[in-house]
Protein backbone atom coordinates (compact mmCIF):
# COMPACT_ATOMS: atom_id res chain seq x y z
CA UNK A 1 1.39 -14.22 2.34
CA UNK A 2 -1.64 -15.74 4.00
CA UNK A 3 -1.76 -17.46 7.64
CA UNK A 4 -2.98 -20.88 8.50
CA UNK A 5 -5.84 -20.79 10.89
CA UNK A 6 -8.30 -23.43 11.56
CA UNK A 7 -12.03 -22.86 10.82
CA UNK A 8 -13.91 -21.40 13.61
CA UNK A 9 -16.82 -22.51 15.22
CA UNK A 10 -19.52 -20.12 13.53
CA UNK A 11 -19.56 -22.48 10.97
CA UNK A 12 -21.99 -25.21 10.18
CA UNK A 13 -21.71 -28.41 11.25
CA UNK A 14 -20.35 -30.38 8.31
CA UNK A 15 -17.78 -27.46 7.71
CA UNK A 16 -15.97 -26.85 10.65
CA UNK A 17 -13.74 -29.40 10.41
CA UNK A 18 -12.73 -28.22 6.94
CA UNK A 19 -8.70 -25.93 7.33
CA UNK A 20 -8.88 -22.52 6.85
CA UNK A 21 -6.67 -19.75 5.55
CA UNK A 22 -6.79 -16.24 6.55
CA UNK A 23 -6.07 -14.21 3.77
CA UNK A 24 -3.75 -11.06 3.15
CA UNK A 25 -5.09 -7.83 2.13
CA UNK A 26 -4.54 -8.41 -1.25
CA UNK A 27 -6.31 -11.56 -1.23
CA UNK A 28 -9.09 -10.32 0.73
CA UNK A 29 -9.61 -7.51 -1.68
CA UNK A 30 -9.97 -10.26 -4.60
CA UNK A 31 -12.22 -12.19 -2.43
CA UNK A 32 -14.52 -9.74 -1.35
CA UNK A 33 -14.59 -8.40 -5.24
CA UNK A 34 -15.73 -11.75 -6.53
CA UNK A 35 -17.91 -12.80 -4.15
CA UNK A 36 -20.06 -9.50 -4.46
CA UNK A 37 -19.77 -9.76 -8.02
CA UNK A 38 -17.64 -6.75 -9.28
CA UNK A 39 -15.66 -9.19 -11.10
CA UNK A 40 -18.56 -10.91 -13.31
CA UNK A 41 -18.70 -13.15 -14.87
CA UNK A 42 -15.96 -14.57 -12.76
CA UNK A 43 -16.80 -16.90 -9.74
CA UNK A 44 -13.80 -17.91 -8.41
CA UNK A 45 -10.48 -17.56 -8.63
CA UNK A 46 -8.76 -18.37 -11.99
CA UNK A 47 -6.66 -21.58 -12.96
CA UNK A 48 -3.76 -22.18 -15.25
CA UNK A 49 -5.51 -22.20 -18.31
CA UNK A 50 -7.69 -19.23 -17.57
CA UNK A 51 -4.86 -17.35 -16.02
CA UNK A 52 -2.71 -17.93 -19.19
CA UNK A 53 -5.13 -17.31 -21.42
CA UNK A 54 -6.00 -13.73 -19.70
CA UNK A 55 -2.55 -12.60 -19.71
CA UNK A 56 -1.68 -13.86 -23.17
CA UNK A 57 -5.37 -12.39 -24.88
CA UNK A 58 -7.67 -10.97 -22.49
CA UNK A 59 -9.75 -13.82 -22.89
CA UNK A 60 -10.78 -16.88 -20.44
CA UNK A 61 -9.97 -20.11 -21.93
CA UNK A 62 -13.65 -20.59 -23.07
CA UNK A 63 -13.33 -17.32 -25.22
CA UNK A 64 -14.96 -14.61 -22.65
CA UNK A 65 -13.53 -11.50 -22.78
CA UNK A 66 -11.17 -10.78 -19.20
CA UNK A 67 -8.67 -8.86 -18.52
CA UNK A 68 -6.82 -9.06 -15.55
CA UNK A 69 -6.04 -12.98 -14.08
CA UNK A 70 -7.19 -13.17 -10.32
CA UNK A 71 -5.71 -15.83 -8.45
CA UNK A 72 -4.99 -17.03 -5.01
CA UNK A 73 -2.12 -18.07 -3.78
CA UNK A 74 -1.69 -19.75 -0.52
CA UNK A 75 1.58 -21.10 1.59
CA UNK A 76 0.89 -24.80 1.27
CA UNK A 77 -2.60 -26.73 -0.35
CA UNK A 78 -3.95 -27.63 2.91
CA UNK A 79 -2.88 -31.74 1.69
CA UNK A 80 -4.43 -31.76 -1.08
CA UNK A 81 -8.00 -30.32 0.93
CA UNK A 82 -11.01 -30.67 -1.66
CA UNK A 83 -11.99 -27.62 -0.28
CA UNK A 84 -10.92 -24.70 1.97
CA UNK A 85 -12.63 -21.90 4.16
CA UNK A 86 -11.12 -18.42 3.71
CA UNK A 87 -11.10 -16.43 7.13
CA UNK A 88 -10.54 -12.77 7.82
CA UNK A 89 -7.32 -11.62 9.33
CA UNK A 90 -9.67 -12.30 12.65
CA UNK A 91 -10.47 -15.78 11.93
CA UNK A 92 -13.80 -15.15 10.63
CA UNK A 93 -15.06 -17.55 7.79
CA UNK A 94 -15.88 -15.25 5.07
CA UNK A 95 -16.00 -17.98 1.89
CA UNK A 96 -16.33 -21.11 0.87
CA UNK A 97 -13.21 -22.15 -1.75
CA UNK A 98 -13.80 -25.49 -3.59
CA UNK A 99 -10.83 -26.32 -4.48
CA UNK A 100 -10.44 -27.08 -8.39
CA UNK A 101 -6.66 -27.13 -9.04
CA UNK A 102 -3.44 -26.64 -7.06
CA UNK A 103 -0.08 -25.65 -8.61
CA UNK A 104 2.84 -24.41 -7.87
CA UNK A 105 3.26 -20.72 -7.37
CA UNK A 106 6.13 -18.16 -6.55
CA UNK A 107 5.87 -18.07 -2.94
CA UNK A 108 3.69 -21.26 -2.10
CA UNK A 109 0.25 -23.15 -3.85
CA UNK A 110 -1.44 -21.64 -6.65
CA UNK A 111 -5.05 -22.73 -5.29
CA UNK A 112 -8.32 -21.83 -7.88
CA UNK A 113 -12.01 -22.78 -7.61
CA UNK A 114 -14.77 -21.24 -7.33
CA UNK A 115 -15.76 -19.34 -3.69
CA UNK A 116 -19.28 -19.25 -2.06
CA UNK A 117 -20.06 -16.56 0.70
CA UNK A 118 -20.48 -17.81 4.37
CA UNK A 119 -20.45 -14.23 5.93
CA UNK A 120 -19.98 -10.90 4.63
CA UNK A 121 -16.66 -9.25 4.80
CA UNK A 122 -16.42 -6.90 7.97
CA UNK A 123 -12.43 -5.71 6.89
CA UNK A 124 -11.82 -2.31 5.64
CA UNK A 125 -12.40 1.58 5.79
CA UNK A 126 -15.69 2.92 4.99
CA UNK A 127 -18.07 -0.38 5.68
CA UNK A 128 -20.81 2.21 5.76
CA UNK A 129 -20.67 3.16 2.52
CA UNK A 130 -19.62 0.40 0.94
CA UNK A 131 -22.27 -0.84 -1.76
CA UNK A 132 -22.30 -4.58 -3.26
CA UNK A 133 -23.09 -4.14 -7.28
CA UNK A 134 -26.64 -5.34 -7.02
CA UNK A 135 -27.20 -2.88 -4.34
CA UNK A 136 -25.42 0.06 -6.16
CA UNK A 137 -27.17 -0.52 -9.24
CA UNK A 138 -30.62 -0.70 -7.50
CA UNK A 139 -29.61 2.99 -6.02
CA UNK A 140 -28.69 4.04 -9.26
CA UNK A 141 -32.00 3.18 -11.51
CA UNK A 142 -32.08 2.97 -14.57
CA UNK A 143 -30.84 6.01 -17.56
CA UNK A 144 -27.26 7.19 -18.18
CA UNK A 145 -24.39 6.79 -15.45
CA UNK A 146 -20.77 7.72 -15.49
CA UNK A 147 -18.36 6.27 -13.38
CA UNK A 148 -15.24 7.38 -12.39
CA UNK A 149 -12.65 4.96 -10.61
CA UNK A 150 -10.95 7.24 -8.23
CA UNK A 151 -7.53 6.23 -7.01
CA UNK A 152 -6.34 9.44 -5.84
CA UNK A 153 -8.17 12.91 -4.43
CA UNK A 154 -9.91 14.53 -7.25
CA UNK A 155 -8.85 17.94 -7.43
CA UNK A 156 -10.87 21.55 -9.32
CA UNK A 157 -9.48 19.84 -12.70
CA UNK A 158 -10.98 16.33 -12.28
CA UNK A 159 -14.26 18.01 -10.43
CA UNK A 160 -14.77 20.09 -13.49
CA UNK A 161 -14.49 17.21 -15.98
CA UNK A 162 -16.40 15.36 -14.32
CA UNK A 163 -19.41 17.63 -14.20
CA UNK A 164 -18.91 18.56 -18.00
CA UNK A 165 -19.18 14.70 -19.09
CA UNK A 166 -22.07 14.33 -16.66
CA UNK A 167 -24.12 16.90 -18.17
CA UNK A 168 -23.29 16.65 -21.60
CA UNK A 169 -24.61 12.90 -21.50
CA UNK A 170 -27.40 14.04 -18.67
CA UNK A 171 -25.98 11.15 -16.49
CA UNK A 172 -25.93 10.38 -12.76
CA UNK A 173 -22.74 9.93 -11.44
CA UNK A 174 -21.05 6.96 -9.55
CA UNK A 175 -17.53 7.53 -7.67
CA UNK A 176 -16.01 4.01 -7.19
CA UNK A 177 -13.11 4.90 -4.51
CA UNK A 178 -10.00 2.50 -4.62
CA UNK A 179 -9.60 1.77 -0.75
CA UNK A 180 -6.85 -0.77 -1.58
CA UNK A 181 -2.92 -0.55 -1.28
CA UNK A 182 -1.67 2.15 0.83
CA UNK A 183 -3.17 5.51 2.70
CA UNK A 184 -6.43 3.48 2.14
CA UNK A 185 -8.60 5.98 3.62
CA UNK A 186 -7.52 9.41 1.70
CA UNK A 187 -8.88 9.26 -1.45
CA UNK A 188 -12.33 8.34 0.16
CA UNK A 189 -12.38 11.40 2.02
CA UNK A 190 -10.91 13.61 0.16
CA UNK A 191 -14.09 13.03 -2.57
CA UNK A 192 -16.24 13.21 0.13
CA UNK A 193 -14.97 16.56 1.29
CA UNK A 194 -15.19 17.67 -2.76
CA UNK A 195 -19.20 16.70 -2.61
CA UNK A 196 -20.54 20.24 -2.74
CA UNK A 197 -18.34 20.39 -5.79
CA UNK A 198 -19.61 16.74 -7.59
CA UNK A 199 -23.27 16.52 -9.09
CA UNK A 200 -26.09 16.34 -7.20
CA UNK A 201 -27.18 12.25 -6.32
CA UNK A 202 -23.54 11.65 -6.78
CA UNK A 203 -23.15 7.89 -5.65
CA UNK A 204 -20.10 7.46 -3.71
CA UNK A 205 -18.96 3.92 -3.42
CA UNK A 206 -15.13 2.47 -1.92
CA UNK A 207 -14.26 -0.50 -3.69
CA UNK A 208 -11.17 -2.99 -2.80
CA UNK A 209 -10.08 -2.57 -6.37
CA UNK A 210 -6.12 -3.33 -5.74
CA UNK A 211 -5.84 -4.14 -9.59
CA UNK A 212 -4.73 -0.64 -11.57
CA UNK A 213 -5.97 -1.50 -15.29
CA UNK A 214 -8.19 0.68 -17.48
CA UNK A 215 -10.18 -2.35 -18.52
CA UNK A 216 -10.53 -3.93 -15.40
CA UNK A 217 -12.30 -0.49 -14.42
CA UNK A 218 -14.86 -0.70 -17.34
CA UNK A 219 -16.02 -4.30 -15.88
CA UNK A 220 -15.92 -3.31 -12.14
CA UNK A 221 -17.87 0.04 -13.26
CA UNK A 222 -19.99 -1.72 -15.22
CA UNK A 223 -20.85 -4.33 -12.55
CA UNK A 224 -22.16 -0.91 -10.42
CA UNK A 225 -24.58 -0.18 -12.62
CA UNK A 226 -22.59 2.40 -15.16
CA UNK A 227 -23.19 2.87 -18.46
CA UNK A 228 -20.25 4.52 -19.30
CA UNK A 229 -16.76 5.03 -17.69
CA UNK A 230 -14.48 8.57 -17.68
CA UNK A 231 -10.65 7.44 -18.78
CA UNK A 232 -8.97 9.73 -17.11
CA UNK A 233 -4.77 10.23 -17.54
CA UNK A 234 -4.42 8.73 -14.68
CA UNK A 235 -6.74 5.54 -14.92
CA UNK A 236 -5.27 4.69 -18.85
CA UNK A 237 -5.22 5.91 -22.44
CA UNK A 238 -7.61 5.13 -24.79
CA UNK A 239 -5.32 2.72 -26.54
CA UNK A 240 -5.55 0.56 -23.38
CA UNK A 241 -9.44 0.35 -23.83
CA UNK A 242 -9.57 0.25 -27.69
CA UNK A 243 -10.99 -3.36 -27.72
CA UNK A 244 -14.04 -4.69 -26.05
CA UNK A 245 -15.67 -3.40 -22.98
CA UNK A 246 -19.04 -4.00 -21.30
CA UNK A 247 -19.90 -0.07 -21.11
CA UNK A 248 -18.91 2.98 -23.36
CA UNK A 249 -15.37 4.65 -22.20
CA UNK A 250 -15.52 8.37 -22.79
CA UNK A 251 -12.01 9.86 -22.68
CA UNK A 252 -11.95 12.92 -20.17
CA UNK A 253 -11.39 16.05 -22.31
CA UNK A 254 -8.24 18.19 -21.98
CA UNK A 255 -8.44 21.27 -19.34
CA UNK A 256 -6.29 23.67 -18.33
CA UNK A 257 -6.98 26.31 -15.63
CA UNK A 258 -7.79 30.00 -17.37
CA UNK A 259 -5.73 32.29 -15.64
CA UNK A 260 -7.62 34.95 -17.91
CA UNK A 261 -10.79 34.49 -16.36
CA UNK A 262 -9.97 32.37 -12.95
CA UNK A 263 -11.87 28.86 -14.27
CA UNK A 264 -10.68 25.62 -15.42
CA UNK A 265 -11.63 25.33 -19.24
CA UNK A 266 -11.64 23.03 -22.17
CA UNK A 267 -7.89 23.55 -23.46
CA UNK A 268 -9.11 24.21 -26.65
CA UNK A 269 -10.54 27.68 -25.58
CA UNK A 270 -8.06 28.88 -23.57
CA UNK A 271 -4.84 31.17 -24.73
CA UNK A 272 -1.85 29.73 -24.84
CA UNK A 273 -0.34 32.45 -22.85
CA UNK A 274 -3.20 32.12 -20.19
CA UNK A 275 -3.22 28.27 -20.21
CA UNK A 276 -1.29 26.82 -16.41
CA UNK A 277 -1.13 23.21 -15.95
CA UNK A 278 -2.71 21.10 -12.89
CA UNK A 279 -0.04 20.93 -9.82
CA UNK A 280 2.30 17.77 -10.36
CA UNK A 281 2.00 15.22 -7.67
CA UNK A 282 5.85 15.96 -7.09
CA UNK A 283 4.87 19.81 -6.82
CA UNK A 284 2.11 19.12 -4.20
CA UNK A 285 3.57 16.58 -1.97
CA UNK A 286 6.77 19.66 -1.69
CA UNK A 287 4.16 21.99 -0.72
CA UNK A 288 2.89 19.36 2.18
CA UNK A 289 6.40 18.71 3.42
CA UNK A 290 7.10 22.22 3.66
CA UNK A 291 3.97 23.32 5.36
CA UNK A 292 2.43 25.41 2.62
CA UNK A 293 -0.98 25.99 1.71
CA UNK A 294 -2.61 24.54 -1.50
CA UNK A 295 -3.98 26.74 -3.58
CA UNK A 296 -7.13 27.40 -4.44
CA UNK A 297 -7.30 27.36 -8.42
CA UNK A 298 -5.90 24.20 -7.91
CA UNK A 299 -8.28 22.45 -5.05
CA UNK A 300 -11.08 22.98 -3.00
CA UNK A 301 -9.95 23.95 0.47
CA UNK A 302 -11.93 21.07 2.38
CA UNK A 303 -10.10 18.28 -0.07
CA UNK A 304 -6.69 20.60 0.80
CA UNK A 305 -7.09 19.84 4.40
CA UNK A 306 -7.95 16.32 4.07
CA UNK A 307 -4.19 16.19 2.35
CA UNK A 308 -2.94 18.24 5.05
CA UNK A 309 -4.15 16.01 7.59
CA UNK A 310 -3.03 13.12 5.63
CA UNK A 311 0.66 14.42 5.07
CA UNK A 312 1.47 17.19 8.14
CA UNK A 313 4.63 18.72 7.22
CA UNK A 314 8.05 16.65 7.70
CA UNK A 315 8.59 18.51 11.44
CA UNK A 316 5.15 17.36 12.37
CA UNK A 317 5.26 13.92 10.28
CA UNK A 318 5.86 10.29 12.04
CA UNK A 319 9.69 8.93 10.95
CA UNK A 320 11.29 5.59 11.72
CA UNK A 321 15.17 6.01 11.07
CA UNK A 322 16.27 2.43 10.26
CA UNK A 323 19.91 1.58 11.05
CA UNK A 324 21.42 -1.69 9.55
CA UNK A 325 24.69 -3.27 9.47
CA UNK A 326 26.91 -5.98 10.70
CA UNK A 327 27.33 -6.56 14.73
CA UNK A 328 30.40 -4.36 15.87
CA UNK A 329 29.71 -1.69 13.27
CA UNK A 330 28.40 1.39 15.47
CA UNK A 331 24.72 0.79 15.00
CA UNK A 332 23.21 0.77 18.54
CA UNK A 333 26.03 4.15 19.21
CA UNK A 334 24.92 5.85 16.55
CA UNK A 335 21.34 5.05 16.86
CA UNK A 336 21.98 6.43 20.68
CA UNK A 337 23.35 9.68 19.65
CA UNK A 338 20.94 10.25 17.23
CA UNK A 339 18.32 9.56 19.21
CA UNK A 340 19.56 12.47 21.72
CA UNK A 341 20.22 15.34 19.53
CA UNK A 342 16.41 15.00 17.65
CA UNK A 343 14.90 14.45 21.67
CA UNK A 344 17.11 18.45 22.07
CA UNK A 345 15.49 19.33 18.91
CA UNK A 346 11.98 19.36 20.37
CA UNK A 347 10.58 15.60 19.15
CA UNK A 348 9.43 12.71 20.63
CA UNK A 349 11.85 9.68 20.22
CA UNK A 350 11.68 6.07 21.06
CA UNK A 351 14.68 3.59 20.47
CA UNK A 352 13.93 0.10 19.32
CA UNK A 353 17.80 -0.91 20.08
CA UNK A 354 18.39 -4.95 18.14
CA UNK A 355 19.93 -5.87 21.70
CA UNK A 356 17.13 -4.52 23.90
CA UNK A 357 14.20 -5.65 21.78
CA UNK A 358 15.81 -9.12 21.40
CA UNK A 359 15.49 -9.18 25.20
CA UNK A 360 11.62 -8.08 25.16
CA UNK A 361 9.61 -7.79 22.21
CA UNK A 362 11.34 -10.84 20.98
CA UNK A 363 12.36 -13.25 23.71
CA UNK A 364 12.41 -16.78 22.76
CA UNK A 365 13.22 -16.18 19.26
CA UNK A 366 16.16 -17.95 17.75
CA UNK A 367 18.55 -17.01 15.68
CA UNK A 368 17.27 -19.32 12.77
CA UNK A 369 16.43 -16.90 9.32
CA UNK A 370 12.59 -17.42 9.94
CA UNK A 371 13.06 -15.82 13.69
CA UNK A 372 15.51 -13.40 12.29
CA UNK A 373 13.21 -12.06 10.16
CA UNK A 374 10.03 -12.36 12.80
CA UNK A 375 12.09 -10.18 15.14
CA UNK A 376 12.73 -7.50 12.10
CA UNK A 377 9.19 -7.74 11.29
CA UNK A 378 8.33 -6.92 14.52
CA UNK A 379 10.53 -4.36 15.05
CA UNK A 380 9.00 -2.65 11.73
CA UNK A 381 5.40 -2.93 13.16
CA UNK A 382 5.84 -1.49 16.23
CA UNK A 383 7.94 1.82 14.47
CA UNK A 384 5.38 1.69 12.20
CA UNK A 385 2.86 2.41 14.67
CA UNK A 386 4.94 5.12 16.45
CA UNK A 387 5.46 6.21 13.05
CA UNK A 388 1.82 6.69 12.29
CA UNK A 389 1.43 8.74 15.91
CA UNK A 390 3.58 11.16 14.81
CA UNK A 391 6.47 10.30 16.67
CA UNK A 392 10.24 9.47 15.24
CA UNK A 393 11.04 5.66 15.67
CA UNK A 394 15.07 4.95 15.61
CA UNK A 395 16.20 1.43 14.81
CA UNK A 396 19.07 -0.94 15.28
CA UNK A 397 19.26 -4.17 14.58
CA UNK A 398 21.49 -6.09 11.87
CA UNK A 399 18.84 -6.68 9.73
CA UNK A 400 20.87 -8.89 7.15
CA UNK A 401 17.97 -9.65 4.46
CA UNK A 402 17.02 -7.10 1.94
CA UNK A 403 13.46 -8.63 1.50
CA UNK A 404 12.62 -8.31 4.83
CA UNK A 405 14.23 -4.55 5.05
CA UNK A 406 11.42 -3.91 2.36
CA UNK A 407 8.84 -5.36 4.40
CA UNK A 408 9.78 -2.82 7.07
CA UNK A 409 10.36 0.00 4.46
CA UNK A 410 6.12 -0.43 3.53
CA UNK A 411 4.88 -1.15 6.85
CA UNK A 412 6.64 2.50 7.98
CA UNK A 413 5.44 3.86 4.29
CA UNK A 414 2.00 3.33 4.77
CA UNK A 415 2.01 5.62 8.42
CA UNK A 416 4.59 8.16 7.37
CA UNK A 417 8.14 8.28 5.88
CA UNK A 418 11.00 5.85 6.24
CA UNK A 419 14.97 6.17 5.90
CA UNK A 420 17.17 3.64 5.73
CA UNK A 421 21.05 3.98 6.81
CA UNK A 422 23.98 1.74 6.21
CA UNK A 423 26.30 1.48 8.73
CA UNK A 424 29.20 0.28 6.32
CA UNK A 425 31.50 -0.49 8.77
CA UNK A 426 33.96 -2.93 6.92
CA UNK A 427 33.80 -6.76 8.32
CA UNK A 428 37.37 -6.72 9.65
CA UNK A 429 36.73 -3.56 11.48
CA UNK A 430 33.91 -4.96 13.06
CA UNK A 431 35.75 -8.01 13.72
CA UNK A 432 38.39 -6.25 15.84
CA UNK A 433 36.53 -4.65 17.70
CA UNK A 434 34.70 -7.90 18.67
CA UNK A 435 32.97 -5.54 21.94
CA UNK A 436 31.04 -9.02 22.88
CA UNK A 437 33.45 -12.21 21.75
CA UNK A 438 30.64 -13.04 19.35
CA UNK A 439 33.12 -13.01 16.18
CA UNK A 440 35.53 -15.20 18.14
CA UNK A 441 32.97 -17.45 18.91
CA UNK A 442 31.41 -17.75 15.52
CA UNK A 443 34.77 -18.22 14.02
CA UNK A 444 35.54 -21.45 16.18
CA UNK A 445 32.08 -22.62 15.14
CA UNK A 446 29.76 -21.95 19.10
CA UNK A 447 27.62 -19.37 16.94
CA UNK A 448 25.89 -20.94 14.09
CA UNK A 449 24.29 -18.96 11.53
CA UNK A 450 26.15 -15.49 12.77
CA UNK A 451 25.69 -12.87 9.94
CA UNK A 452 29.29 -12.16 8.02
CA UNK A 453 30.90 -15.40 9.42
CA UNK A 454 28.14 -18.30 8.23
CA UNK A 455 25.36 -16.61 7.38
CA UNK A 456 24.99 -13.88 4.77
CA UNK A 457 24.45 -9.86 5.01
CA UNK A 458 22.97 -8.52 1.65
CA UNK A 459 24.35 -5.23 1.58
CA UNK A 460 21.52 -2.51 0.98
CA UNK A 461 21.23 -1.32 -2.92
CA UNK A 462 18.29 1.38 -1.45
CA UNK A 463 20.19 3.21 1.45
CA UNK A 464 19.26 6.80 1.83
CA UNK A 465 22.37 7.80 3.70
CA UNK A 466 25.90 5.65 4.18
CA UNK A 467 27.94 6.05 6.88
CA UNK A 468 31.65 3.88 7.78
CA UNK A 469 32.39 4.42 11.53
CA UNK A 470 35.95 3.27 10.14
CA UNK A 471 36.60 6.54 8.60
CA UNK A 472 34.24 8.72 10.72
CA UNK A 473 34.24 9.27 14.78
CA UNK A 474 30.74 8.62 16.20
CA UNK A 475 30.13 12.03 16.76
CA UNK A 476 30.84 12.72 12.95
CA UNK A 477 28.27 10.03 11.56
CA UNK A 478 25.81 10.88 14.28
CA UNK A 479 26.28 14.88 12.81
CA UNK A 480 25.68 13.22 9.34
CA UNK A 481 22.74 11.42 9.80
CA UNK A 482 21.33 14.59 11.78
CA UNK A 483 22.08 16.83 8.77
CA UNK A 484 20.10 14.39 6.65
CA UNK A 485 17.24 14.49 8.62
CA UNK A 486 17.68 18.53 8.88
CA UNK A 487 17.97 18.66 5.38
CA UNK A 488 15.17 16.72 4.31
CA UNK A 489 12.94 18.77 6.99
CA UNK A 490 12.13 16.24 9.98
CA UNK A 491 14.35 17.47 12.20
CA UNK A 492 14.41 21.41 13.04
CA UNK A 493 18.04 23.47 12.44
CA UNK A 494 19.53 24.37 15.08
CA UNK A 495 20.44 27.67 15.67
């Protein structure tokens, strides 16, 4: 979703009166993609035609080859605005858009034209590194160059590969890190910390790539300054790329690590017997939680500790426990009880109660759906920060909307780990208990829009735990929810 700002005064005269948007981060990644040129020929964002004829073909409407449709989609079309300035989440004017065509989209205006640069993006890990094309390619000089499109740590398997390609074609080597989507920052350093282990005058480059398509990577490489691309399993199968590309795609060859002789080898010389697989992702994120080291056949130590420091174990990791349910159903109790036994158990707590943070963080909001969900929202951002200090976050409000519950659920994600508990306390139940009058009031029509009465509760279809406070005493679901949390390693035993 973007936000409506208006167009600050750093710009020229005859454009400051023009409306701006600031973008998302998924916009901005597009944005700052085009307008450096990663995504030539493209010079703008697409329209109807294009965008239908890039799904449907791979092709623009005027027969170029494309593959992915980049568009831009905004809350409203400024009134019909001829043109629009795109602004940073900070207000700063970052592009020109000229506005071409407006149409309806899911969520608001479909808005395409082509962008011009007013200043260059200042969002985003890694600034110092980051390379436009032209630059890149000017770095790069001319003769062979293999690209890789990182999008994850590259461990002794990948590193190997990647050398073997590189010298069999005697090519320099470009690393185009994906610093878009979440845990921008890891796969950026963890390649950095695998440099003794990458080619000499390997070119390391993040890129706001948020697109995951093999042949999107072949353009965006290509752009760089590559010559040819390494299709990794991860990045796409060869199928995906079979058709045209603007640089050679050379599919990485199948390793396995030698237990034989201690190396990572073609698989095609190694022994059945003696062949062992790369760690799963599954496999290594267990060994995280749990504290254990990473071995060393299967990473380099420095890119283990950059995961280490990226995922501490579960009894070290930020959590937000996220309560929901209808008023009257136990929440705020439970949420108090919880948040006492894991303070006993050694970690820091902090209780974002619906009542209390209705009084504070979000006086003056109404109970309308739009400040319902601003007061969830802000609820999530502020466990999501505790969350990302390394400190467990517990949460009670109603929360009646399952799309805003997911907004929460990826705000926590993106600092550390997230679980969500129903408190499925039936509606008559609740009712009876009526603590406050509010049912009683709702029913007779003084509380408009109260969730179960007149306005809705969409019960969660993603809960990680359950609990009725109808069948169970307090005590009882507050020993449940701890025994979750035990279980799954955030919270230590008790003796």
């Amino acid at each position: 979703m973007s936000v409506t700002t208006q167009a600050t005064s750093e710009l020229p005269g005859e454009l400051r009166e023009l409306p701006g948007r600031a973008l998302a981060p998924e916009a901005l990644a597009d944005l700052e993609m085009l307008l450096g040129g990663a995504f030539r020929p493209l010079i703008g964002f697409l329209g109807a035609a294009d965008a239908a004829t890039v799904a449907a073909a791979g092709r623009l409407a005027d027969g170029t080859p494309w593959p992915v449709p980049i568009t831009l989609e905004l809350p409203d079309d400024a009134d019909g605005a001829p043109r629009l300035v795109l602004n940073d989440p900070e207000g700063v004017p970052l592009a020109l858009l000229t506005v071409t065509e407006s149409r309806p989209g899911t969520h608001g205006r479909l808005v395409a034209g082509p962008v011009r640069t007013l200043k260059p993006p200042a969002h985003g890990p890694f600034r110092r590194l980051r390379r436009t094309p032209a630059e890149a390619r000017a770095e790069l000089g001319d003769g062979p160059v293999l690209a890789l499109v990182a999008r994850r740590p590259l461990h002794r398997r990948a590193l190997g590969r990647l050398r073997h390609v590189a010298e069999r074609l005697d090519a320099r080597v470009l690393v185009l890190t994906v610093v878009a989507g979440a845990r921008p920052e890891l796969t950026t350093r963890a390649v950095l910390a695998a440099r003794p282990e990458l080619p000499p005058g390997t070119l390391v480059v993040p890129v706001p790539l948020r697109h995951a398509d093999p042949v999107l990577d072949a353009y965006v490489a290509a752009a760089y300054g590559a010559t040819h691309l390494l299709l990794t399993e991860e990045s796409g199968t060869p199928e995906q790329v079979a058709g045209e590309t603007p640089l050679k795609v050379v599919p990485a060859p199948a390793w396995v690590y030698d237990t034989a002789v201690e190396v990572w080898r073609p698989a095609d010389r190694v022994e059945h017997d003696h062949a062992r697989e790369e760690l799963p992702e599954e496999r290594v994120a267990e060994l995280l939680d749990a504290g254990q080291e990473l071995p060393d056949w299967f990473t380099p130590p420095a890119v283990a500790r950059e995961l280490r420091a990226d995922r501490p174990p579960r009894s070290e990791r930020g959590l937000t426990v996220f309560f929901t349910g209808l008023s009257g159903s136990g929440k705020s109790t439970l949420a108090r009880g919880l948040a006492e036994a894991i303070t006993d158990a050694g970690r820091t707590v902090t209780l974002l109660d619906g009542d209390v943070v209705r009084s504070l963080l979000s006086a003056g909001l109404t109970f309308s759906r739009a400040d319902r969900d601003l007061n969830i929202r802000r609820i999530g951002y502020v466990a999501a920060e505790i969350t990302r200090h390394g400190g467990v976050a517990i949460c009670a409000p109603i929360a009646p909307y399952a799309a805003t519950r997911d907004e929460v659920r990826a705000m926590v994600a993106a600092a550390g780990d997230f679980v969500l508990v129903h408190v499925a306390t039936p509606l008559e139940v609740c009712e009876r208990r009526d603590r406050k009058g509010l049912y009683a009031k709702a029913r007779v029509g003084q509380i408009p829009d109260f969730t179960g009465i007149s306005s809705p509760y969409e019960v969660p279809a993603d809960a990680d735990l359950v609990v009725d406070t109808s069948e169970l005493t307090a005590e009882e679901a507050v020993a449940r929810v701890l025994e979750r949390l035990t279980e799954g390693g955030w919270v230590p035993a008790r003796d």
